[in-house]
C-alpha atoms as a PDB file:
ATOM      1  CA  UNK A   1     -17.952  41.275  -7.477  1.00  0.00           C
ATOM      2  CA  UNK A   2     -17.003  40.967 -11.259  1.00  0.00           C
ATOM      3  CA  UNK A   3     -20.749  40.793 -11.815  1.00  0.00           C
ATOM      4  CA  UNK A   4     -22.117  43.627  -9.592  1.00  0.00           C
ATOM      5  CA  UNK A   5     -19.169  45.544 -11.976  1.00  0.00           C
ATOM      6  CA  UNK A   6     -20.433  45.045 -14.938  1.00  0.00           C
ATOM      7  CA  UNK A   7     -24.127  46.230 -13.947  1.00  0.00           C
ATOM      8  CA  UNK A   8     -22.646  49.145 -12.708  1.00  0.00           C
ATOM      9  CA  UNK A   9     -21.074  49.517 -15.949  1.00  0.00           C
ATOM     10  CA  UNK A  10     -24.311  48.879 -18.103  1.00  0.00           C
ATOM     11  CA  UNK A  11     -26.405  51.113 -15.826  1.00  0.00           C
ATOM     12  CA  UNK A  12     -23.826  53.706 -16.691  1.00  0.00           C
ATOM     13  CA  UNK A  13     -24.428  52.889 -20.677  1.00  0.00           C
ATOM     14  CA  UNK A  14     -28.361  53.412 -19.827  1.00  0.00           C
ATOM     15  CA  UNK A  15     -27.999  57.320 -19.285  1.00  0.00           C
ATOM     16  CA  UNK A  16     -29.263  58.985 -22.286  1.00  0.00           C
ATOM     17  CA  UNK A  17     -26.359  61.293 -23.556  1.00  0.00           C
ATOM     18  CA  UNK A  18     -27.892  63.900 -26.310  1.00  0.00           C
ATOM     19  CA  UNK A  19     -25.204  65.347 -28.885  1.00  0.00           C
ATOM     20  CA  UNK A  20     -22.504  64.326 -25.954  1.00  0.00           C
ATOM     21  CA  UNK A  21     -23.829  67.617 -23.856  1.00  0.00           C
ATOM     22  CA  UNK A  22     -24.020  66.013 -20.589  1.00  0.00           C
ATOM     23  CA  UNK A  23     -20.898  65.167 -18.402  1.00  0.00           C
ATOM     24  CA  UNK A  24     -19.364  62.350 -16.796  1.00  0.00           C
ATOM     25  CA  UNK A  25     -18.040  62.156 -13.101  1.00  0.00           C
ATOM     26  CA  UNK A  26     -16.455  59.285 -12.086  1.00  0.00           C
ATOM     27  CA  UNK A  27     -16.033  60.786  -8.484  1.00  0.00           C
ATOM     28  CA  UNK A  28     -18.344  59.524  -6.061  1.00  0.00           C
ATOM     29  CA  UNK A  29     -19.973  61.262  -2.738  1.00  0.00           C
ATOM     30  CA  UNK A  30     -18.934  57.680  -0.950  1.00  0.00           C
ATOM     31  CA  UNK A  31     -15.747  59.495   1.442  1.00  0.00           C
ATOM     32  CA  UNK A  32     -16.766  62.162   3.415  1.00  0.00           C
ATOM     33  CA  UNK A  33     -16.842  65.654   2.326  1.00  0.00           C
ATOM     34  CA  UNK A  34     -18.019  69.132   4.058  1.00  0.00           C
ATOM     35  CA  UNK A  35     -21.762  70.432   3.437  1.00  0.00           C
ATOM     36  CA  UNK A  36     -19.826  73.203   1.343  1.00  0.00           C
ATOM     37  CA  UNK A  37     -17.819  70.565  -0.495  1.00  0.00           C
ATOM     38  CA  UNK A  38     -20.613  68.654  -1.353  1.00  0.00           C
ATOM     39  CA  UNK A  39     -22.361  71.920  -2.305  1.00  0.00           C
ATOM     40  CA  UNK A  40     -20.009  72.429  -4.897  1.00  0.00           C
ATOM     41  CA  UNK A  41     -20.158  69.167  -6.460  1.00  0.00           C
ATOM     42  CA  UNK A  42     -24.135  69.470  -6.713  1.00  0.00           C
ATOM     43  CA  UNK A  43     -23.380  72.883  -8.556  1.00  0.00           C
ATOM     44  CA  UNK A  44     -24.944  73.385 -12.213  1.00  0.00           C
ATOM     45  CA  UNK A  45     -27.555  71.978 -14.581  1.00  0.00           C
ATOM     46  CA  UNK A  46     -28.865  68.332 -13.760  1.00  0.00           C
ATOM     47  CA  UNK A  47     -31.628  66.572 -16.362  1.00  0.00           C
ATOM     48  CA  UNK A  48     -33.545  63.765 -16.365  1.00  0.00           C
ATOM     49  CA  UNK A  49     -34.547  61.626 -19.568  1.00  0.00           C
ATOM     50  CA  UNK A  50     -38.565  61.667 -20.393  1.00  0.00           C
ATOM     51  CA  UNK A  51     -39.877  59.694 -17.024  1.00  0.00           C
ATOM     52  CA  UNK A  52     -42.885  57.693 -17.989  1.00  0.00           C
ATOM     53  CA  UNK A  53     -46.150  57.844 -16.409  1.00  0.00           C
ATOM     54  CA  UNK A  54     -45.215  54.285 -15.136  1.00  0.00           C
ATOM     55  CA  UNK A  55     -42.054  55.429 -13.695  1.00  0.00           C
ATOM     56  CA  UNK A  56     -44.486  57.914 -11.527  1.00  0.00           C
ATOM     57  CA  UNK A  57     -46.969  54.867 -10.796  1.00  0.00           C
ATOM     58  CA  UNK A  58     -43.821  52.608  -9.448  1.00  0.00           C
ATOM     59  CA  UNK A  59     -42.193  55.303  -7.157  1.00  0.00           C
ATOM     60  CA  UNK A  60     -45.935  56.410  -5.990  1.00  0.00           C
ATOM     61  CA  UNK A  61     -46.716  52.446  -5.177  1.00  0.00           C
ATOM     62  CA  UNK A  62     -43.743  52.494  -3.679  1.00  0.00           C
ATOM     63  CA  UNK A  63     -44.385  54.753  -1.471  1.00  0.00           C
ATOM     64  CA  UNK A  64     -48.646  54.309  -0.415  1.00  0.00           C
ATOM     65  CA  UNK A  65     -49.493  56.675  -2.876  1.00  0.00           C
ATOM     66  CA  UNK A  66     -51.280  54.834  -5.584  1.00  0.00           C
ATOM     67  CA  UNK A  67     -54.633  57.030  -4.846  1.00  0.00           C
ATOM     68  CA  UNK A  68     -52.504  59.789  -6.467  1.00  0.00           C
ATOM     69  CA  UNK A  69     -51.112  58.621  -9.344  1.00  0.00           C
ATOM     70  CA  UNK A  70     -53.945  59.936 -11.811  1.00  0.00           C
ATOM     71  CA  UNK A  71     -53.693  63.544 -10.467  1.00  0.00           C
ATOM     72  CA  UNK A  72     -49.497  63.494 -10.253  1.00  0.00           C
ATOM     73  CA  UNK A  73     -49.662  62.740 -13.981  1.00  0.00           C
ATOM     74  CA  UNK A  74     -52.349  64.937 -15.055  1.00  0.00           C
ATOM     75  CA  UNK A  75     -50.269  67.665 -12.850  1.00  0.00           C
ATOM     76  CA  UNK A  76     -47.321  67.477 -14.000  1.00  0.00           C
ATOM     77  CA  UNK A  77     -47.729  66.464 -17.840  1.00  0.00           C
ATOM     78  CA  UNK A  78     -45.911  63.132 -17.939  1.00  0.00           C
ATOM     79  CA  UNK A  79     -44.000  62.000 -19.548  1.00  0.00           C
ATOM     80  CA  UNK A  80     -41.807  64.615 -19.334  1.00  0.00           C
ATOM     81  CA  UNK A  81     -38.356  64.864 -18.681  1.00  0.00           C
ATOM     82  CA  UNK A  82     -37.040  67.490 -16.111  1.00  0.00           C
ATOM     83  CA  UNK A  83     -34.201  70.057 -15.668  1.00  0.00           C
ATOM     84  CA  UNK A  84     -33.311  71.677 -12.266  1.00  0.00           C
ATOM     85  CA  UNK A  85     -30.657  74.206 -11.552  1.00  0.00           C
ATOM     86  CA  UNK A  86     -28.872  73.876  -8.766  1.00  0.00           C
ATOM     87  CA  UNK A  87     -27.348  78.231  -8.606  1.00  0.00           C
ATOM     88  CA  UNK A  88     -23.799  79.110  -7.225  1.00  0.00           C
ATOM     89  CA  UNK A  89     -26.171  81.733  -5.503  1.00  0.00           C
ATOM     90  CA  UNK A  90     -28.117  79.227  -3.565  1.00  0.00           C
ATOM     91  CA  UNK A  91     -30.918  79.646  -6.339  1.00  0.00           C
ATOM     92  CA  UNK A  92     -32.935  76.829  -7.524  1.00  0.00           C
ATOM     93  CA  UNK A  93     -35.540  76.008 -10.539  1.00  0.00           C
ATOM     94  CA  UNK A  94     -36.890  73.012 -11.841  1.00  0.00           C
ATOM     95  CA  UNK A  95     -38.578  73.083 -15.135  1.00  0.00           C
ATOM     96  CA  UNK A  96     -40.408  70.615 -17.194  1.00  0.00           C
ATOM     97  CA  UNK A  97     -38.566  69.867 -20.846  1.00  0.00           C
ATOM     98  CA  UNK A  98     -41.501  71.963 -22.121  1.00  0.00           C
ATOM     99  CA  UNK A  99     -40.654  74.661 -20.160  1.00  0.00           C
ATOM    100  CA  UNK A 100     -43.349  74.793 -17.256  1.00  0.00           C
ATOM    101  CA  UNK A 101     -41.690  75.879 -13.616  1.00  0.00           C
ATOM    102  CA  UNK A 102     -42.708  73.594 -11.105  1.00  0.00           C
ATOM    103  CA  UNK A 103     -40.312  75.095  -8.259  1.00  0.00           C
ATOM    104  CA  UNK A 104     -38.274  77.865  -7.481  1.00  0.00           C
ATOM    105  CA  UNK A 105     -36.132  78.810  -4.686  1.00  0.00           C
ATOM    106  CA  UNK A 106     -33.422  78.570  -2.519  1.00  0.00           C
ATOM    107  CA  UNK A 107     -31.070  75.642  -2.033  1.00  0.00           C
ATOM    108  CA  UNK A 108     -27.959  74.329   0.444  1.00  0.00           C
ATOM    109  CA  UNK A 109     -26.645  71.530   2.162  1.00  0.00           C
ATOM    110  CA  UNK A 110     -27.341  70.674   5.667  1.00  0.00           C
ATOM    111  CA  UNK A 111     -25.847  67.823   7.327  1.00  0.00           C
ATOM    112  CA  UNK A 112     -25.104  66.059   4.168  1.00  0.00           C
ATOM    113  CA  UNK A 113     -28.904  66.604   3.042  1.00  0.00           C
ATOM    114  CA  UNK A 114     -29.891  68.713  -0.095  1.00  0.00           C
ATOM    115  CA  UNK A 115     -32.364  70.749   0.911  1.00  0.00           C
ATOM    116  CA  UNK A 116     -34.735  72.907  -1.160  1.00  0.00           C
ATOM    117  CA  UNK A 117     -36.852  75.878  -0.191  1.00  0.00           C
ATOM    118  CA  UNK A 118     -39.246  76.767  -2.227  1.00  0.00           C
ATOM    119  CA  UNK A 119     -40.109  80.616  -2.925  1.00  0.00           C
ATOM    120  CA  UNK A 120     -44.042  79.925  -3.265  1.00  0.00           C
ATOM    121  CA  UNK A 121     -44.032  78.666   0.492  1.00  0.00           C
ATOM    122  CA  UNK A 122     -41.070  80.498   2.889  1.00  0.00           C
ATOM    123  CA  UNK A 123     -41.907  77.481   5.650  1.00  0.00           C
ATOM    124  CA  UNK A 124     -41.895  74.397   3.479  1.00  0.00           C
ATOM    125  CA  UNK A 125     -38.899  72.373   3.069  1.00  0.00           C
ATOM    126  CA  UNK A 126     -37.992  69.676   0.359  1.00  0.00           C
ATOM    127  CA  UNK A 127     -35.308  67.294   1.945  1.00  0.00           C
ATOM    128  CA  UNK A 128     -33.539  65.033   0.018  1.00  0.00           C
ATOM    129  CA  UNK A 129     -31.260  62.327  -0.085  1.00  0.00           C
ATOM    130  CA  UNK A 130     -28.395  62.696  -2.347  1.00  0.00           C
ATOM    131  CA  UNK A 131     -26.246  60.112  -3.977  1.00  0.00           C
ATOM    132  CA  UNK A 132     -23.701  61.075  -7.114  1.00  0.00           C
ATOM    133  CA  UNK A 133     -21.692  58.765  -9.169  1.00  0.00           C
ATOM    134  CA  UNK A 134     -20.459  58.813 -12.381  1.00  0.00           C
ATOM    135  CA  UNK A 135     -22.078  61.732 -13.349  1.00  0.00           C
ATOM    136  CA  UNK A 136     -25.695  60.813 -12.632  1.00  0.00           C
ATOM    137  CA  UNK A 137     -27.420  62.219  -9.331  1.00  0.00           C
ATOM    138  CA  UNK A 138     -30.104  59.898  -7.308  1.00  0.00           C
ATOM    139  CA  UNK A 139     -32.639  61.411  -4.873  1.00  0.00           C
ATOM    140  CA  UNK A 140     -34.589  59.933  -2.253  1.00  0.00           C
ATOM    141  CA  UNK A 141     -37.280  61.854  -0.361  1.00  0.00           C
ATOM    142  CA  UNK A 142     -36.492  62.294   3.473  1.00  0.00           C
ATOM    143  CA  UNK A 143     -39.550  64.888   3.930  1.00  0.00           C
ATOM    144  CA  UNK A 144     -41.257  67.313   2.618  1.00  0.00           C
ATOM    145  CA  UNK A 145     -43.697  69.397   4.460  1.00  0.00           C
ATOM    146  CA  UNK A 146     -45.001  71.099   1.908  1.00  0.00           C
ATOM    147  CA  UNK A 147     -49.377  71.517   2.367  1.00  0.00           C
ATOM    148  CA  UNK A 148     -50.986  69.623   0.124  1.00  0.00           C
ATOM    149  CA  UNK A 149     -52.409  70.839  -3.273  1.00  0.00           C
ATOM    150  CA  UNK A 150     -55.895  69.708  -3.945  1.00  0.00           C
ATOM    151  CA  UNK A 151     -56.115  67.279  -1.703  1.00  0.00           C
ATOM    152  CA  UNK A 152     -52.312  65.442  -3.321  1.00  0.00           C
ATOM    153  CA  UNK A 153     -50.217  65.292  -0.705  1.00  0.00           C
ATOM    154  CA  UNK A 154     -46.898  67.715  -1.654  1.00  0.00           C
ATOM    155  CA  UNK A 155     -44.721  64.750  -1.644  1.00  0.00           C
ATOM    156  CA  UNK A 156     -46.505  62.413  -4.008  1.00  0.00           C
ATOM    157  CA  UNK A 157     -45.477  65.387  -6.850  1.00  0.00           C
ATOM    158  CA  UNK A 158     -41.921  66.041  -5.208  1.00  0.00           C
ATOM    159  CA  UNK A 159     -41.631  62.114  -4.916  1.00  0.00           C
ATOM    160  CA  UNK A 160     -42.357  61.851  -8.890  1.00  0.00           C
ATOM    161  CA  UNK A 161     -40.338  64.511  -9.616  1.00  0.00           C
ATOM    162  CA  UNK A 162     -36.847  64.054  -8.132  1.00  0.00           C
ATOM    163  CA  UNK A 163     -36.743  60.375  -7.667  1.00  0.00           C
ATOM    164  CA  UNK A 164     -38.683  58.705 -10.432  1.00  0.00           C
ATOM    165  CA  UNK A 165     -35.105  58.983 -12.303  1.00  0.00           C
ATOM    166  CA  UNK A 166     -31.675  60.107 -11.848  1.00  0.00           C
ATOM    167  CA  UNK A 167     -30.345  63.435 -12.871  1.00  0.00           C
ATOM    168  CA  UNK A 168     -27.572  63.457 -14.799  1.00  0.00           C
ATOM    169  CA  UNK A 169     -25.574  66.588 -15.371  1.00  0.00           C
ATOM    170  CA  UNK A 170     -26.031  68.897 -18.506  1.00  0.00           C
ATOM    171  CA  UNK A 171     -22.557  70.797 -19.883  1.00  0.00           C
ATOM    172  CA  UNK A 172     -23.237  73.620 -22.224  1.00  0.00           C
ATOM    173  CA  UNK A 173     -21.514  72.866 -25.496  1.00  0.00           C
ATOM    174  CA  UNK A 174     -18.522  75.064 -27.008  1.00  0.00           C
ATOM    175  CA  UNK A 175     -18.880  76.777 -29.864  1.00  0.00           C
END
């Protein structure tokens, strides 16, 4: 127990923190909470630090899509960290660290599933997973039936994307 403690602790120490801008939670989404409670807590600015193009390769492995790792990369300029903006409005954008929008949307919480619907495609549906702790956000693919983009299946790029790395959530500073 005192073990699985301390990693917890040192996996905590792992998050890049930048100039102290990003926040720290120590709530967790373990007891059950409403879709709008849970809504709220996802609320705001999440970022990930620079995921590797071997980050990509392991989650793609992971997940029978090796063939795809080349194209993913190539795609979506790794390494690259990410930032995705989760809107009191039900707005949603995720944007490379250099800038580059990658989706755009609408999002909620169904069923205790974050679930994102992209403006380029009113059918498709990204569902996710979600998992927050301490101030850092884990995502797991449940689907995504997005069509596939030269031949890459949509959720080899949605699979690198949200759950090569946690988010962690970005506070603006005060002046």
């Amino acid at each position: 127990m005192l073990a699985a403690a301390a990693a917890i602790f040192v996996a905590a120490l792992a998050v890049p923190v930048s100039l102290g801008l990003l926040a720290r939670d120590d709530r967790t989404t373990a007891a059950p909470m409403t879709d709008a409670q849970a809504a709220a807590r996802l609320r705001g600015v999440w970022v990930t630090p620079v995921v590797s193009r071997e980050q990509v390769a392991a989650v793609l492995s992971d997940a029978g899509l090796a063939a795809h790792i080349d194209a993913v990369v190539l795609n979506q300029n790794y390494p690259t960290a990410w930032n995705m903006t989760l809107g009191k409005n039900g707005a949603f954008d995720v944007r490379s660290q250099t800038g580059v929008q990658v989706d755009v949307g609408q999002w909620l919480v169904d069923d205790g599933v974050l679930v994102l619907r992209p403006t380029s495609c009113p059918s498709c549906q990204i569902r996710l997973a979600f998992h927050l702790e301490h101030g850092m956000l884990r995502l797991e693919l449940i689907s995504d039936n997005g069509p596939d983009i030269d031949g890459v299946p949509e959720q080899a790029y949605a699979r690198a994307l949200y759950t090569a790395a946690p988010f962690t959530r970005f506070v603006q500073p005060t002046p």
